[in-house]
Protein backbone atom coordinates (compact mmCIF):
# COMPACT_ATOMS: atom_id res chain seq x y z
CA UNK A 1 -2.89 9.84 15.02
CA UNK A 2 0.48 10.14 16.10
CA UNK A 3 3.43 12.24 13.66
CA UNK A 4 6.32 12.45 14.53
CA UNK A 5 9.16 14.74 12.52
CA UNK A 6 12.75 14.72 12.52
CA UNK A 7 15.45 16.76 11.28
CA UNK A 8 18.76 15.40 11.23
CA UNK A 9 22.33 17.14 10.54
CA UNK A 10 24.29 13.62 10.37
CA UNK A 11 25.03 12.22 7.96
CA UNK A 12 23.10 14.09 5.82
CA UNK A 13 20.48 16.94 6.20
CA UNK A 14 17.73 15.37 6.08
CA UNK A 15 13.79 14.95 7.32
CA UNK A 16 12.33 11.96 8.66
CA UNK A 17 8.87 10.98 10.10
CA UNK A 18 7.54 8.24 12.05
CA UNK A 19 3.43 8.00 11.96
CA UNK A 20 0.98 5.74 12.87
CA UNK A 21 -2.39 5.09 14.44
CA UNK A 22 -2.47 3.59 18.14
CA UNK A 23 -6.11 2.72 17.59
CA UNK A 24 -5.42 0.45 14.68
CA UNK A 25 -1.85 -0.03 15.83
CA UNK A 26 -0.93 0.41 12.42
CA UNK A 27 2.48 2.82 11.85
CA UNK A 28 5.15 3.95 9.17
CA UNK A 29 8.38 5.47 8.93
CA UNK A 30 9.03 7.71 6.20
CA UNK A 31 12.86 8.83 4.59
CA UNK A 32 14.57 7.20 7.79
CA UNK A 33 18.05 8.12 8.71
CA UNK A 34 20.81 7.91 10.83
CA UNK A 35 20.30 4.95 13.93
CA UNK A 36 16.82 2.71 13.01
CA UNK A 37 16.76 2.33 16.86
CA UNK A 38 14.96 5.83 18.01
CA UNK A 39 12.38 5.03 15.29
CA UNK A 40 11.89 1.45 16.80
CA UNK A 41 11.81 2.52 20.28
CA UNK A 42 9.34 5.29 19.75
CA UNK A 43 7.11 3.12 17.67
CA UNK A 44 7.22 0.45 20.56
CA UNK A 45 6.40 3.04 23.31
CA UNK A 46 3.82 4.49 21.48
CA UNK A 47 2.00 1.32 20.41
CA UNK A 48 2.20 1.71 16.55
CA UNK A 49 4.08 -0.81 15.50
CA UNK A 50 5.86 -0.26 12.01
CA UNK A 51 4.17 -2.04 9.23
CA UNK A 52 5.91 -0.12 6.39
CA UNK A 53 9.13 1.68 5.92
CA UNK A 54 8.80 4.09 3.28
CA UNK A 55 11.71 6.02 1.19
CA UNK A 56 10.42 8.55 -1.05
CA UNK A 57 13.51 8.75 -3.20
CA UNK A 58 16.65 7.11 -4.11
CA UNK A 59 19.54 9.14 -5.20
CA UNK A 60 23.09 9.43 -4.25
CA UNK A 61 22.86 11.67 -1.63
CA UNK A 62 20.19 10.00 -0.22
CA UNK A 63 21.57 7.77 2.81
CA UNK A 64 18.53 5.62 3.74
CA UNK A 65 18.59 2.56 6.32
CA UNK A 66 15.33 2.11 4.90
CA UNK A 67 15.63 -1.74 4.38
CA UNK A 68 17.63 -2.52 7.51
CA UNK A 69 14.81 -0.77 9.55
CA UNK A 70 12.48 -2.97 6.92
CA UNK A 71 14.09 -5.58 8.16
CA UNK A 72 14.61 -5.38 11.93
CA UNK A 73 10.74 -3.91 12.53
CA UNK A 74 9.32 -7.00 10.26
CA UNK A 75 7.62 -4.45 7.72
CA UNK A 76 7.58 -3.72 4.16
CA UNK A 77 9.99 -2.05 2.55
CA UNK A 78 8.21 0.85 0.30
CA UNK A 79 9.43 2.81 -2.49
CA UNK A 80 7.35 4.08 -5.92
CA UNK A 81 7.04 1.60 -8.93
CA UNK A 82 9.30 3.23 -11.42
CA UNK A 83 12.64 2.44 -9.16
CA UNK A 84 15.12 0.57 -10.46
CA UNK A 85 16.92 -1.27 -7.57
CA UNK A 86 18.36 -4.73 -7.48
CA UNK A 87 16.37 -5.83 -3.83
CA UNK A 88 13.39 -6.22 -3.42
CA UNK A 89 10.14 -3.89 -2.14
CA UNK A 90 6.71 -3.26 -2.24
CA UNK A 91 5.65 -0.89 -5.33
CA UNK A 92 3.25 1.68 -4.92
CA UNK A 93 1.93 4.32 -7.87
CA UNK A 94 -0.08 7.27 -7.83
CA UNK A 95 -3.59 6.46 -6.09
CA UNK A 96 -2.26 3.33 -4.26
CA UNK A 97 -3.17 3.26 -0.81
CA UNK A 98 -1.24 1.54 2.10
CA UNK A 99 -3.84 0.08 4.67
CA UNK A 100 -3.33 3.20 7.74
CA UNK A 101 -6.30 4.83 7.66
CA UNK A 102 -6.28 7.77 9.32
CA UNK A 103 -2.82 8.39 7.74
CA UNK A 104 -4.30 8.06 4.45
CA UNK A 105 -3.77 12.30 3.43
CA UNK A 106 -0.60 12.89 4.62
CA UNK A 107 0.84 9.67 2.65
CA UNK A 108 -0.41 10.73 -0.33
CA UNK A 109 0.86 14.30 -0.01
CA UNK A 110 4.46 12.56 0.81
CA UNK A 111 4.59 10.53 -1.82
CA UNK A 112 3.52 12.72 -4.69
């Protein structure tokens, strides 16, 4: 399994991870910030490409290129059912599971 964990400073403190499993080539980005293009490169080189982008919250102080990365990476956009957002994503609630197996724990324990 690969994790990899960010801390950024601009433009907002902030943690970030990019995950995945080279096996299954499956990976995810979770609370991206800053430039999408480290997270794209590093999924690339390490053979897990990005099948969901995941933001765990939404709030003002929250600066998220979440859906551009989404977008650019050809993956879902992810965010928890109850947000209220005028795009579109992919909904998940308590005891959904995203299809990255060996990722399975740590996505739950992120998201709730």
């Amino acid at each position: 399994m690969l994790f990899r964990q960010y801390l950024d400073r601009e433009p907002a403190i902030a943690v970030s991870y990019l995950l995945g499993c080279p096996t299954k080539g499956i990976g995810a980005v979770v609370d991206p910030i800053g430039d999408i293009a480290r997270y794209l490169k590093e999924s690339e080189e390490e053979g897990v490409p990005i099948r969901y982008v995941i933001d765990t919250h939404l709030h003002a102080d929250h600066i998220s290129p979440g859906r551009d990365l989404a977008e650019a990476a050809d993956a879902e956009y992810v965010l928890f059912s109850g947000a209220q957002t005028n795009y579109s994503f992919l909904a998940i609630a308590e005891n959904d599971v995203l299809v990255c197996p060996h990722a399975r724990r740590f996505f739950h324990q992120v998201l709730y």
